[in-house]
N, C-alpha and C. Protein backbone atom coordinates (compact mmCIF):
# COMPACT_ATOMS: atom_id res chain seq x y z
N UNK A 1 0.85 -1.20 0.00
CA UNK A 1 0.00 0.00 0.00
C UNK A 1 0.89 1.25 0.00
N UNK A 2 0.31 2.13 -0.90
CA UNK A 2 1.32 3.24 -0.49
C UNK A 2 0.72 4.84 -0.29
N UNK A 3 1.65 5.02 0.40
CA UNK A 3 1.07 6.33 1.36
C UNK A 3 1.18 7.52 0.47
N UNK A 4 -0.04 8.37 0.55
CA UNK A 4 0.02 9.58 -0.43
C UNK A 4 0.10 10.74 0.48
N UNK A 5 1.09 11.54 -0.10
CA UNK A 5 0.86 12.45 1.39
C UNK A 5 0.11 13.81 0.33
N UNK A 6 -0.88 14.30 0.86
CA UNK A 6 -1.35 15.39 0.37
C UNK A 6 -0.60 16.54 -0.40
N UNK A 7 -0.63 17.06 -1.27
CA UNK A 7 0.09 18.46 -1.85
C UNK A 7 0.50 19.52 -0.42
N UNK A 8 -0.84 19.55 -0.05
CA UNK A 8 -0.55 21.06 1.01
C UNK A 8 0.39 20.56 2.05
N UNK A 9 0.10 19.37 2.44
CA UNK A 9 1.19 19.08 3.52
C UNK A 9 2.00 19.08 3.37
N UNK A 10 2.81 18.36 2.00
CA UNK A 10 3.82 18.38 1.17
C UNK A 10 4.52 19.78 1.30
N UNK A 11 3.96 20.51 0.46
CA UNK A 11 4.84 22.09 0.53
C UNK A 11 4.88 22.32 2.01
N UNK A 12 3.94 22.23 2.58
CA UNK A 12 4.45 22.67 3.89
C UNK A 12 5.36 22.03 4.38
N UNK A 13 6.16 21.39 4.45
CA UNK A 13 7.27 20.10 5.03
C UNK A 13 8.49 20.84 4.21
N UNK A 14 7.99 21.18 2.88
CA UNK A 14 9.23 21.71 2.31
C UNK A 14 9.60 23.27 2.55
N UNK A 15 8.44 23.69 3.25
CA UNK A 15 8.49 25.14 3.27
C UNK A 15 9.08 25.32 4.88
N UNK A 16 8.79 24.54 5.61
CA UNK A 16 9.70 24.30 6.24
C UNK A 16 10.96 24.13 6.71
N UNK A 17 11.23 23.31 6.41
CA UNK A 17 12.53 22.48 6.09
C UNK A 17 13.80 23.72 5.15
N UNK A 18 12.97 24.55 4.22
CA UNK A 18 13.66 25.82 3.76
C UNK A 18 14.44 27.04 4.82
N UNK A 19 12.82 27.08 5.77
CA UNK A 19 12.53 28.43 6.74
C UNK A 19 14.10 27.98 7.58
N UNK A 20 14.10 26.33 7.84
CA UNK A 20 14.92 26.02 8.72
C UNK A 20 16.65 26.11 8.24
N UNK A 21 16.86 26.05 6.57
CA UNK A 21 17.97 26.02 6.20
C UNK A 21 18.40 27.94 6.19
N UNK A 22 17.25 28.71 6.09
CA UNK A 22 17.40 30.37 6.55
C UNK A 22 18.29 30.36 7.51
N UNK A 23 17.60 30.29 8.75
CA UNK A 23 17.32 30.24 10.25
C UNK A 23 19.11 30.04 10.25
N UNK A 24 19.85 28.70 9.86
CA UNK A 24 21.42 28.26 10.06
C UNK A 24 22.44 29.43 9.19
N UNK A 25 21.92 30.12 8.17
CA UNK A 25 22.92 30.96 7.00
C UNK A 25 23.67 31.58 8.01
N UNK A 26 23.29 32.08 8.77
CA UNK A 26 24.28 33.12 9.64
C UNK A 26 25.21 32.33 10.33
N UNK A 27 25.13 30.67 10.67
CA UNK A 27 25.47 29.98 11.80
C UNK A 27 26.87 29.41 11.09
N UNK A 28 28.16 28.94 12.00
CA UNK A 28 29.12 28.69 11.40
C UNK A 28 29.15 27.38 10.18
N UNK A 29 30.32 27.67 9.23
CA UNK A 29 30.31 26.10 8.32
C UNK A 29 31.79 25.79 9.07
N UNK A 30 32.10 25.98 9.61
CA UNK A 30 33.56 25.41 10.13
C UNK A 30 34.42 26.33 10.13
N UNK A 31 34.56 27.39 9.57
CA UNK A 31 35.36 28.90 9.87
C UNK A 31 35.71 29.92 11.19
N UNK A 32 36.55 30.55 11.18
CA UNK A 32 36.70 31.52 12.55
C UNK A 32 36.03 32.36 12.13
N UNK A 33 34.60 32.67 13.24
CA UNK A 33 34.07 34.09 13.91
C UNK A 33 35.20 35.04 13.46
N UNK A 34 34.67 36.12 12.31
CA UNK A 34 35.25 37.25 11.97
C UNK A 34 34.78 38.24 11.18
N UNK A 35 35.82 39.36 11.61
CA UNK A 35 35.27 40.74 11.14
C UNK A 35 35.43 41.70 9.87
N UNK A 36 34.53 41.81 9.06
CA UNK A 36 35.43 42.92 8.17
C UNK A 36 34.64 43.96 7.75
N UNK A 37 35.57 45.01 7.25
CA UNK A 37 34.59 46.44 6.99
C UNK A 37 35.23 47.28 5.91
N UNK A 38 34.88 48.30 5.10
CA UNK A 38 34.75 48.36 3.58
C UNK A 38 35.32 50.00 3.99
N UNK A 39 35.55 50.29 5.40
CA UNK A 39 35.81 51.47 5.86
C UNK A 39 36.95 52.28 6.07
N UNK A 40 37.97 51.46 5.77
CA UNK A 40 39.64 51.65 6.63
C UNK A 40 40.33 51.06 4.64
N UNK A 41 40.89 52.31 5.16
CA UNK A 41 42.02 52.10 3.69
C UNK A 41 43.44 52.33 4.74
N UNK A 42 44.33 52.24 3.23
CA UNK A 42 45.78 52.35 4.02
C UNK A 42 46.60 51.44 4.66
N UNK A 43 47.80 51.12 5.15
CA UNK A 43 48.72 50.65 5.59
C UNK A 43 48.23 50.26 6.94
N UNK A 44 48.23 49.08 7.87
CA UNK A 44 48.58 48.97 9.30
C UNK A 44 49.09 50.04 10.54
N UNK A 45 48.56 50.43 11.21
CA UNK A 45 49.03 51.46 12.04
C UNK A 45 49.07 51.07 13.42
N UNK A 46 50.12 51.47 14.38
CA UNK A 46 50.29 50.98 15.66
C UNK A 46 49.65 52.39 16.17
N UNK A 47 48.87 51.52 17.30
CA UNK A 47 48.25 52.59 18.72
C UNK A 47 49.42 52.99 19.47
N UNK A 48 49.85 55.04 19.67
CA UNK A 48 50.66 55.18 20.33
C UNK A 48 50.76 55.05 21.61
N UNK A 49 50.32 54.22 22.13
CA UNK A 49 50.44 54.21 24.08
C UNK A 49 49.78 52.35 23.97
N UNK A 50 48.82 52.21 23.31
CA UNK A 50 48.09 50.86 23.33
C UNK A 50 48.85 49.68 22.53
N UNK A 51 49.83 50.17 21.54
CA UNK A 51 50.39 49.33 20.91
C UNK A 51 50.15 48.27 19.86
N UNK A 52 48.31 48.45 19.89
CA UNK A 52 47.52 47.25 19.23
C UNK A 52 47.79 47.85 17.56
N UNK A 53 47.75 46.68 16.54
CA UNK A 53 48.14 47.32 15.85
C UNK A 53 46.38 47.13 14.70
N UNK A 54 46.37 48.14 13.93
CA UNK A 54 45.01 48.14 13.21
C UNK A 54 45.36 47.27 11.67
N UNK A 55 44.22 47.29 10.87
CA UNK A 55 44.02 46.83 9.90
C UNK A 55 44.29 47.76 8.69
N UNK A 56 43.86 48.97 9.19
CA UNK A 56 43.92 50.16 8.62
C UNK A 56 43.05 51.37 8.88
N UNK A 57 43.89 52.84 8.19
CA UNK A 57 42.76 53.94 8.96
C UNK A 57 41.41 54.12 8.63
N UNK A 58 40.61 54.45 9.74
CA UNK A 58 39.22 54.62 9.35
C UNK A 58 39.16 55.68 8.54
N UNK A 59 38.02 55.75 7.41
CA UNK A 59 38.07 56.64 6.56
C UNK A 59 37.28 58.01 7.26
N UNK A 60 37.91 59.25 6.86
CA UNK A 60 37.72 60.68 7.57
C UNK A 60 36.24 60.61 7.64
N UNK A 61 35.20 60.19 7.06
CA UNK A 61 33.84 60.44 6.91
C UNK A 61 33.34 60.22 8.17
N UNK A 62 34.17 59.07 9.01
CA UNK A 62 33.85 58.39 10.00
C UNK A 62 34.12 58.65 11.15
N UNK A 63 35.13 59.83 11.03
CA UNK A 63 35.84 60.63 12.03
C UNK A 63 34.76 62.11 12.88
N UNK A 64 35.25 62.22 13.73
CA UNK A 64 35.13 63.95 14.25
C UNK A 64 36.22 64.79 14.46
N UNK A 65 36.19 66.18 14.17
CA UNK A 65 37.47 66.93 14.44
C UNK A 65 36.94 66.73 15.61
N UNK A 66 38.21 67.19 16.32
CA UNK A 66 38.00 67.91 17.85
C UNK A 66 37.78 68.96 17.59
N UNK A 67 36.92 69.42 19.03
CA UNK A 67 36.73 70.55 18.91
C UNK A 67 35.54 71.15 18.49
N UNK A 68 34.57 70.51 17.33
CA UNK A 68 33.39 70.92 16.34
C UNK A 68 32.14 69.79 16.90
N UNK A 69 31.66 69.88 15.81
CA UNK A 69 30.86 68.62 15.93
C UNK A 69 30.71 67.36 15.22
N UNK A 70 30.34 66.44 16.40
CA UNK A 70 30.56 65.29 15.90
C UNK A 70 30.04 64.97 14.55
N UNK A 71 30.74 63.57 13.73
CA UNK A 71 30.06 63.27 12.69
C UNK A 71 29.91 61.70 13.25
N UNK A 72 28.77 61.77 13.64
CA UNK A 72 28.73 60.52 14.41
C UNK A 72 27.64 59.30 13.43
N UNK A 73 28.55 59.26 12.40
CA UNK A 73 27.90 58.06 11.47
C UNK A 73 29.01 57.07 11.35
N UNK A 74 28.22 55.79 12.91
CA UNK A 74 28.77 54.39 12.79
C UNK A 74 29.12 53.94 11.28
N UNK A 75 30.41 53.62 11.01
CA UNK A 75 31.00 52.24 9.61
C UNK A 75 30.37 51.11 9.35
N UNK A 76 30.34 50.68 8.54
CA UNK A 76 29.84 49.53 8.35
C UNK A 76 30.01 48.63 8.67
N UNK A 77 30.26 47.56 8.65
CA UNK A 77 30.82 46.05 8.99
C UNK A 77 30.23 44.54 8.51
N UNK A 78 31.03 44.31 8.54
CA UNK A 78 30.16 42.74 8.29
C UNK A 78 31.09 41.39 9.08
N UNK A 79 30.31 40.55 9.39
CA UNK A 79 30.69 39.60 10.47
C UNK A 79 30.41 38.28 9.66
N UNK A 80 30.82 36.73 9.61
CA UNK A 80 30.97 35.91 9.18
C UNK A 80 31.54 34.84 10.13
N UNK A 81 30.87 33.53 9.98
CA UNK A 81 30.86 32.39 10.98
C UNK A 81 30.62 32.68 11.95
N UNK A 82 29.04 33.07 12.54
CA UNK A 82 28.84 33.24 13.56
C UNK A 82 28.73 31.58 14.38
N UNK A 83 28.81 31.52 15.79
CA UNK A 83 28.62 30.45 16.31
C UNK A 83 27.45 29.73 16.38
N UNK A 84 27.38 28.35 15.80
CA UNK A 84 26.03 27.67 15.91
C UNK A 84 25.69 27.93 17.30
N UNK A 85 23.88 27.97 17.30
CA UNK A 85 23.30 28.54 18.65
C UNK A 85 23.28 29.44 19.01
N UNK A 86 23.61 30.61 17.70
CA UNK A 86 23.76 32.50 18.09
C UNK A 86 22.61 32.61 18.57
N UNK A 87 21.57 33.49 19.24
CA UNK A 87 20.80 34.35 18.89
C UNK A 87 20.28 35.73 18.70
N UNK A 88 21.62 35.86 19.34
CA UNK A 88 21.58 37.34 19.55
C UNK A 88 23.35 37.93 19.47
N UNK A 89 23.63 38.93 18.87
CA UNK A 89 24.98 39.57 19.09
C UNK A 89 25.17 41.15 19.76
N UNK A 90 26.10 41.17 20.30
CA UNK A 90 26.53 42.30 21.11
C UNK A 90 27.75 43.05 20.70
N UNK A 91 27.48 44.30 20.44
CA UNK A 91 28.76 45.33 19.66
C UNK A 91 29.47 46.12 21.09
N UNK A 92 30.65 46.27 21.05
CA UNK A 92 31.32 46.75 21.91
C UNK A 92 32.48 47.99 21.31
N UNK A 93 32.86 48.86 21.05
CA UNK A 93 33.97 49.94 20.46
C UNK A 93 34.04 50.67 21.41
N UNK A 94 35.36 50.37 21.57
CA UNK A 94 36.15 51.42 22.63
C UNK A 94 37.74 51.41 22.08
N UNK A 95 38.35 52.49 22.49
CA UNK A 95 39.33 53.18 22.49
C UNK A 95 40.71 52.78 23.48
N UNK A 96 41.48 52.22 23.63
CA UNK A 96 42.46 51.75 24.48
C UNK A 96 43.45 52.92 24.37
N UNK A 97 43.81 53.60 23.27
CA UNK A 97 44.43 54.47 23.49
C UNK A 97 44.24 55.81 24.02
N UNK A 98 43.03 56.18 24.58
CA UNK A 98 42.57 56.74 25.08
C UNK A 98 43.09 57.34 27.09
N UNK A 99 43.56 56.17 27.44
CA UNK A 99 43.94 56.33 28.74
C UNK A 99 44.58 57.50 29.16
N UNK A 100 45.68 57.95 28.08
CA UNK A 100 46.18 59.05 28.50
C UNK A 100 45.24 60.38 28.49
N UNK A 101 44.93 60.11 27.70
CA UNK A 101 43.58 61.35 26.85
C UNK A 101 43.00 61.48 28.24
N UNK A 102 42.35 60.61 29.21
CA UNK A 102 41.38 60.60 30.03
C UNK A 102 42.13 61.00 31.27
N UNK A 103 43.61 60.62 31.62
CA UNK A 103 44.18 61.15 32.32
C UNK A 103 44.60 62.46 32.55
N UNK A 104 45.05 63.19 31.27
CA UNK A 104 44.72 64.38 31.11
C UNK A 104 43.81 65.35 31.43
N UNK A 105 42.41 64.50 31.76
CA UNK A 105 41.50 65.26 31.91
C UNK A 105 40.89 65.03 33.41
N UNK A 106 41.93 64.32 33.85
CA UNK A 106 41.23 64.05 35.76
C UNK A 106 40.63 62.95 35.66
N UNK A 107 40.59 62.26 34.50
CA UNK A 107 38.99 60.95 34.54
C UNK A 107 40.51 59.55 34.32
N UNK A 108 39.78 58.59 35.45
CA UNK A 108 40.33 56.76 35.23
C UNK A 108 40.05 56.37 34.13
N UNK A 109 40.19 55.20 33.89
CA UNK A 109 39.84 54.16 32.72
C UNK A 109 41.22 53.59 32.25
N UNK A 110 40.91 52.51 31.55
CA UNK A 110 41.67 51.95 30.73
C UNK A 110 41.28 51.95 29.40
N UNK A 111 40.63 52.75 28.55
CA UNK A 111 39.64 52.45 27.47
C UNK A 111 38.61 53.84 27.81
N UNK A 112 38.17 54.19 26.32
CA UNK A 112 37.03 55.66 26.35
C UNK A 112 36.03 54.71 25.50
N UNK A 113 35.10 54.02 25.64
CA UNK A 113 33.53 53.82 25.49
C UNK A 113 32.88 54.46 24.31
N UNK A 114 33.07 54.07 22.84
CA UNK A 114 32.80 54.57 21.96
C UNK A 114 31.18 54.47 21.54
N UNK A 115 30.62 53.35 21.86
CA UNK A 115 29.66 52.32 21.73
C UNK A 115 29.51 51.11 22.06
N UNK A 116 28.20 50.77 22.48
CA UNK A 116 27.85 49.89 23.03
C UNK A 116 26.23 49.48 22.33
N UNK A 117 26.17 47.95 21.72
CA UNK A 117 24.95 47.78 21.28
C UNK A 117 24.49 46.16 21.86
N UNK A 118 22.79 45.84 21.83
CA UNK A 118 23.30 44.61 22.00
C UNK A 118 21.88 43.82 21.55
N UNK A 119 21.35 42.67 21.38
CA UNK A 119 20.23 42.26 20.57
C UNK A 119 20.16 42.56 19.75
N UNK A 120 21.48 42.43 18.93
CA UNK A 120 21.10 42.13 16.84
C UNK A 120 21.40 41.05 16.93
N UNK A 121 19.81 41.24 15.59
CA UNK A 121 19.83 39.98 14.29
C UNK A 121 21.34 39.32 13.99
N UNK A 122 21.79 38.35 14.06
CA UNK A 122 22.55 37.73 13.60
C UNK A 122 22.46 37.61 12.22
N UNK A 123 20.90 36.59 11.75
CA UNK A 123 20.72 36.69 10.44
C UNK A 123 21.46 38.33 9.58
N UNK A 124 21.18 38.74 10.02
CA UNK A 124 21.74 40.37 9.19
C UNK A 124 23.11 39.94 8.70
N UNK A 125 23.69 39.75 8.83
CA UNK A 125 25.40 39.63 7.93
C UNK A 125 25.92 40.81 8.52
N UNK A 126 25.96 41.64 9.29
CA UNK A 126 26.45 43.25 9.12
C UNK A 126 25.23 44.11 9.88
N UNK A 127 26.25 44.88 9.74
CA UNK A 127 25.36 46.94 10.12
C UNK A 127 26.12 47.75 8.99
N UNK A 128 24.91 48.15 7.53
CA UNK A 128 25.44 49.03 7.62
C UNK A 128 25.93 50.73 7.98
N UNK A 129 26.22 51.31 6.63
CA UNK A 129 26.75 52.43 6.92
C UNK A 129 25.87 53.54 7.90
N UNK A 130 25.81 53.92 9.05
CA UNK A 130 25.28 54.95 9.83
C UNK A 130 23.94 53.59 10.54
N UNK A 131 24.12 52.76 10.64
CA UNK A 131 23.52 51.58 11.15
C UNK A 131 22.54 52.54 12.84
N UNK A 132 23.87 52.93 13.35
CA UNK A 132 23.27 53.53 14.46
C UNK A 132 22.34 54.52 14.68
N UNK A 133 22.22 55.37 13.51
CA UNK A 133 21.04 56.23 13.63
C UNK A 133 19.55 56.15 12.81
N UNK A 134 20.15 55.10 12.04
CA UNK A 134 18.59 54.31 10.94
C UNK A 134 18.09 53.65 11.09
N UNK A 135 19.04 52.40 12.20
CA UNK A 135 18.15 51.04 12.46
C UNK A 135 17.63 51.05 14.03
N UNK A 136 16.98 50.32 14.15
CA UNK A 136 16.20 49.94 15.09
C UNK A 136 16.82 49.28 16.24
N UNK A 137 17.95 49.69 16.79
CA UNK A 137 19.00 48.56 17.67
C UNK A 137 18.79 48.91 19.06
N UNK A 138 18.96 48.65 20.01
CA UNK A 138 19.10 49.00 21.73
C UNK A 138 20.72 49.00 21.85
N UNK A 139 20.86 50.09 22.13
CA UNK A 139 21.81 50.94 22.38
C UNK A 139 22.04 51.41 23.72
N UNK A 140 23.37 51.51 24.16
CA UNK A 140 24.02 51.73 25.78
C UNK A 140 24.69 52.92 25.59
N UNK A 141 24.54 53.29 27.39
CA UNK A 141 25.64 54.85 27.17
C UNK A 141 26.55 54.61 27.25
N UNK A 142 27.17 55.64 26.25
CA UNK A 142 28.43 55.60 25.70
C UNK A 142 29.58 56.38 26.60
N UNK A 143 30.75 56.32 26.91
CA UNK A 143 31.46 57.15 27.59
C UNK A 143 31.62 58.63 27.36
N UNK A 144 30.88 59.12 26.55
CA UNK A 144 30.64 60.63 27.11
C UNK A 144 29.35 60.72 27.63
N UNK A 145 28.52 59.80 27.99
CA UNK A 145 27.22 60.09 29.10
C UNK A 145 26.23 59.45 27.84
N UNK A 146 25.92 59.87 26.84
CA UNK A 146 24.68 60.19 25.90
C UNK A 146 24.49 58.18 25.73
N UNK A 147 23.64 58.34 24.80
CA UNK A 147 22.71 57.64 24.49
C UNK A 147 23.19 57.01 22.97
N UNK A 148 23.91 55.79 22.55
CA UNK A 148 24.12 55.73 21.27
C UNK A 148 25.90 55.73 21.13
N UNK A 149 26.38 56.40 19.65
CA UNK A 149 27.62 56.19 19.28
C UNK A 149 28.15 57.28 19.01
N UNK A 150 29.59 57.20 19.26
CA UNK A 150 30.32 58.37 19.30
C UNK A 150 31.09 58.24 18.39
N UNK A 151 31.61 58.87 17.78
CA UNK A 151 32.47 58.90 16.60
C UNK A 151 33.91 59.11 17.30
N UNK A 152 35.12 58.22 16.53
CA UNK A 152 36.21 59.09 17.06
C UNK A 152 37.03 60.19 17.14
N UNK A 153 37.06 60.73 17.95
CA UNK A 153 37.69 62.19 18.00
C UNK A 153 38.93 62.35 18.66
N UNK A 154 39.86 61.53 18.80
CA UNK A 154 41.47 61.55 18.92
C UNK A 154 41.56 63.16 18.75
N UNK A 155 42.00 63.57 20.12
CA UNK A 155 42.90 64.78 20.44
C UNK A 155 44.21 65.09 19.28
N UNK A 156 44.14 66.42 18.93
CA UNK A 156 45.44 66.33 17.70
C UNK A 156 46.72 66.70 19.06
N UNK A 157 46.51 66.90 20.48
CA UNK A 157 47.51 67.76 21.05
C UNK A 157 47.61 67.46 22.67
N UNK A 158 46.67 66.22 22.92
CA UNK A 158 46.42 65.70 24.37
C UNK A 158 46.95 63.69 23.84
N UNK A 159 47.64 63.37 24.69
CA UNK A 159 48.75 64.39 26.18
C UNK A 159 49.84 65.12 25.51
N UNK A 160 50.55 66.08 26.01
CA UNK A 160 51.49 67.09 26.04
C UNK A 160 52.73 66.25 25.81
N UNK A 161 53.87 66.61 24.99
CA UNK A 161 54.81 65.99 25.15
C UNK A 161 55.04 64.25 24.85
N UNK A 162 54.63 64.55 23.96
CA UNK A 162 55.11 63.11 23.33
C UNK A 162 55.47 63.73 21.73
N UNK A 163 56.58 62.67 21.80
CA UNK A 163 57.08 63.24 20.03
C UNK A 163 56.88 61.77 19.25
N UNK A 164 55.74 61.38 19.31
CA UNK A 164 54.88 60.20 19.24
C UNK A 164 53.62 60.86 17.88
N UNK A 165 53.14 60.15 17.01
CA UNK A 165 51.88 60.77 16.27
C UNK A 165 50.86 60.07 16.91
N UNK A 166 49.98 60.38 17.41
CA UNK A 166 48.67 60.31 18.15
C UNK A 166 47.79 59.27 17.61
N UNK A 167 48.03 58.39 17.13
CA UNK A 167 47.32 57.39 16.35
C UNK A 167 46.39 56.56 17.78
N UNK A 168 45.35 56.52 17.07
CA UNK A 168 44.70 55.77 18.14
C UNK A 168 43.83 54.54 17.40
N UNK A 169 43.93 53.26 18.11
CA UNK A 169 43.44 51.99 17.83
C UNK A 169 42.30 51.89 18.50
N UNK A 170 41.35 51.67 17.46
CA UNK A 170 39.54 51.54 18.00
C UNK A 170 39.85 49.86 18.01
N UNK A 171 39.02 49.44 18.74
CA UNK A 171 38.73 47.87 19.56
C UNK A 171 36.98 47.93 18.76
N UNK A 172 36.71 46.61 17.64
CA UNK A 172 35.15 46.89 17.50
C UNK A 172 35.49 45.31 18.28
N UNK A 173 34.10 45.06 18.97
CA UNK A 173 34.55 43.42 19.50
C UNK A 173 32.95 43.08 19.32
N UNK A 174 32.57 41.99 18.18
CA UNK A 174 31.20 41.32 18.72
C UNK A 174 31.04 40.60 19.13
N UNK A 175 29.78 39.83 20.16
CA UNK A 175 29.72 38.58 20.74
C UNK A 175 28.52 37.78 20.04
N UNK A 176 28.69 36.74 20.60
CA UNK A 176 27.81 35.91 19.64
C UNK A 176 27.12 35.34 20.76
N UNK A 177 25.65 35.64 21.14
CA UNK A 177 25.56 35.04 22.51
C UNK A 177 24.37 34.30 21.98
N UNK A 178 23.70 33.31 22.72
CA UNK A 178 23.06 32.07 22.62
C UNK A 178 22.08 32.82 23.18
N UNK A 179 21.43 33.41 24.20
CA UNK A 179 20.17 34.58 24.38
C UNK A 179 20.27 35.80 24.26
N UNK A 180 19.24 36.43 23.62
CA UNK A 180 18.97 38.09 23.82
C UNK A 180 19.50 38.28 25.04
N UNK A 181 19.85 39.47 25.63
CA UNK A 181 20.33 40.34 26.95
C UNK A 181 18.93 41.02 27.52
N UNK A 182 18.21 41.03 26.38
CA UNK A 182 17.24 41.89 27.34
C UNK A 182 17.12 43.17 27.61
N UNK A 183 18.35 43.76 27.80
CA UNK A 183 18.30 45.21 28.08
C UNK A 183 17.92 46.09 27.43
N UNK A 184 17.32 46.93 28.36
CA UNK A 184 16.62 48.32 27.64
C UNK A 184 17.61 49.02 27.29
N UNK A 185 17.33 50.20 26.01
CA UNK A 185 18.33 51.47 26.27
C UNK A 185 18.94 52.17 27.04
N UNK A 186 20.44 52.72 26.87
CA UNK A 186 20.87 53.17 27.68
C UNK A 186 21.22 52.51 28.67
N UNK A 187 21.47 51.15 28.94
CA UNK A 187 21.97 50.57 29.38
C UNK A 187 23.82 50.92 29.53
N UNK A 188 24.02 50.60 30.51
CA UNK A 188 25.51 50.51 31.20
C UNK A 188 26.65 49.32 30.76
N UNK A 189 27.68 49.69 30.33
CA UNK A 189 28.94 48.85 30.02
C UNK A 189 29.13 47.91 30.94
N UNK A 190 28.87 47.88 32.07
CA UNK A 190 28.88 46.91 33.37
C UNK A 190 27.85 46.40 33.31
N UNK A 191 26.66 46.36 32.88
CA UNK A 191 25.53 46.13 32.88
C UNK A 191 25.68 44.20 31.70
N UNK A 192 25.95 45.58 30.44
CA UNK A 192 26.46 44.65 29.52
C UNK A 192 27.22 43.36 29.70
N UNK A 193 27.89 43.84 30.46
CA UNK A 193 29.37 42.69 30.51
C UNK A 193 28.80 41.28 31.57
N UNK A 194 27.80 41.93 32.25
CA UNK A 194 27.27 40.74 33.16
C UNK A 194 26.40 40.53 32.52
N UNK A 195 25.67 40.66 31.81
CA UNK A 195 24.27 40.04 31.09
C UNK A 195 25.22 39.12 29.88
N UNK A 196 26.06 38.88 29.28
CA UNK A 196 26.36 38.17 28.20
C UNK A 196 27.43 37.20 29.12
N UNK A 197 28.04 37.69 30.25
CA UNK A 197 29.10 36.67 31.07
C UNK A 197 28.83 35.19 30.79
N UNK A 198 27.48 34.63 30.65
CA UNK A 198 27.27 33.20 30.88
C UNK A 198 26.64 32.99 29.61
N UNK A 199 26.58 33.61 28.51
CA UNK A 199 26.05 33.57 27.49
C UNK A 199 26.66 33.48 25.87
N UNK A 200 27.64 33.71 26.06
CA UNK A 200 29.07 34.37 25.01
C UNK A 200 29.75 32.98 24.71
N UNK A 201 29.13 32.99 23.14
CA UNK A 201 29.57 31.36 22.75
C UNK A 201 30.83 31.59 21.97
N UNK A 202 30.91 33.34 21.88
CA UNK A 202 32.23 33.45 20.86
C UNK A 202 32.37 35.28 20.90
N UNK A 203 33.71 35.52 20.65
CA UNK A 203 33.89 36.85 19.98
C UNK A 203 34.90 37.11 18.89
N UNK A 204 34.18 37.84 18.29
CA UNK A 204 35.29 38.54 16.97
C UNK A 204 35.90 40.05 17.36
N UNK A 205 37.09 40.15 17.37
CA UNK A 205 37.46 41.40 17.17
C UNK A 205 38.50 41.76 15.83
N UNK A 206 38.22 43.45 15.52
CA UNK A 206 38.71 44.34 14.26
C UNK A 206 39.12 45.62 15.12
N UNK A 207 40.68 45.53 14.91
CA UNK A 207 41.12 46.75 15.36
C UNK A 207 41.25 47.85 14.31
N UNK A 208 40.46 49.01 14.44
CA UNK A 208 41.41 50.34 13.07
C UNK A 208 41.39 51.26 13.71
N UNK A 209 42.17 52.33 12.59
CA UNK A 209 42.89 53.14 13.46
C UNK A 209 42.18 54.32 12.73
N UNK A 210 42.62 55.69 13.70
CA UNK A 210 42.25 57.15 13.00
C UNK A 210 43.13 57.99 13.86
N UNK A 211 43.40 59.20 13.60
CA UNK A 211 44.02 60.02 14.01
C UNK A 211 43.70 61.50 13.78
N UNK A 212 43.50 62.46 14.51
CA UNK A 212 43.43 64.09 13.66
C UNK A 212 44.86 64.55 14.21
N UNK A 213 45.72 64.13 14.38
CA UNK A 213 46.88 64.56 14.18
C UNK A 213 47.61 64.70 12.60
């Protein structure tokens, strides 16, 4: 005897079975979790105090003078082999070369807090260009207080006395975490770091560099 399985059920099994081969595109084929971005031209550059060395400089569009106002339109990026069991990823950019900058100014740290994001789509491949002010993301405060992303603005003349060029190495770091975080906006960097602690099946990091020196 043989079994007929209906048309509609049929497509549905296959329409399925599709939704489900979607659902994995973002998930690894055997590759390293990694980063790249369409933003940084140029040669390799070492961070003067941080030492990390970049991929290359971020392009000026992406920059702020000091001094004026910001041009605070996040780069693009795109991410590849995320970890099977993603469901959620978390953006992190901060500044390591920054320490002195902050010392200069009376303030601690090891790192200046460029941005902080967290519950994206994995499926997405990327953020792009100005991602932070078009899309729909939950966003943390950033180390100058506000709400969202800061562009970098490397001092052309802080700290004093170095016969050093002021190059500074941005840290982008994503995580690949197995649950949403949950958090509302404006959420806290400490906040962050304990909500993904037990969750973080992987990270990618892309160092680049900029300078207004």
């Amino acid at each position: 005897m043989k079994l007929r399985i209906p048309v509609t059920v049929a497509a549905i099994a296959v329409a399925l079975f599709v939704a489900a081969l979607a659902g994995c595109a973002s998930m690894s084929t055997g590759g390293t979790f990694s980063l790249s971005t369409t933003a940084v031209s140029g040669p390799p550059e070492t961070g003067f105090d941080s030492g990390l060395v970049s991929i290359g400089r971020l392009n000026s569009m992406y920059g702020a003078a000091p001094g004026g106002p910001a041009n605070n339109r996040s780069f693009p990026f795109t991410w590849r082999n995320v970890p099977a069991g993603t469901k959620a990823l978390a953006v992190i950019l901060d500044d390591p070369d920054a320490r002195l900058v902050l010392k200069a100014y009376g303030r601690t740290g090891d790192f200046f807090l460029h941005w902080a994001a967290t519950d994206i789509d994995p499926s997405l491949g990327g953020l792009p260009d100005n991602a932070a002010a078009t899309m729909s993301i939950t966003q943390g405060t950033n180390g100058g207080g506000a709400v969202g992303y800061q562009a970098p603005t490397p001092p052309a003349d802080v700290p004093k006395d170095t016969n050093k060029v002021r190059i500074h190495v941005y840290r982008l770091k994503v995580y690949a975490l197995s649950a949403p975080t949950g958090l509302p906006a404006g959420f806290t960097l400490d906040q962050l770091q304990a909500a993904i602690k037990n969750t973080t099946l992987g990270m990618a990091q892309l160092n680049i560099s900029y300078s207004n020196q």
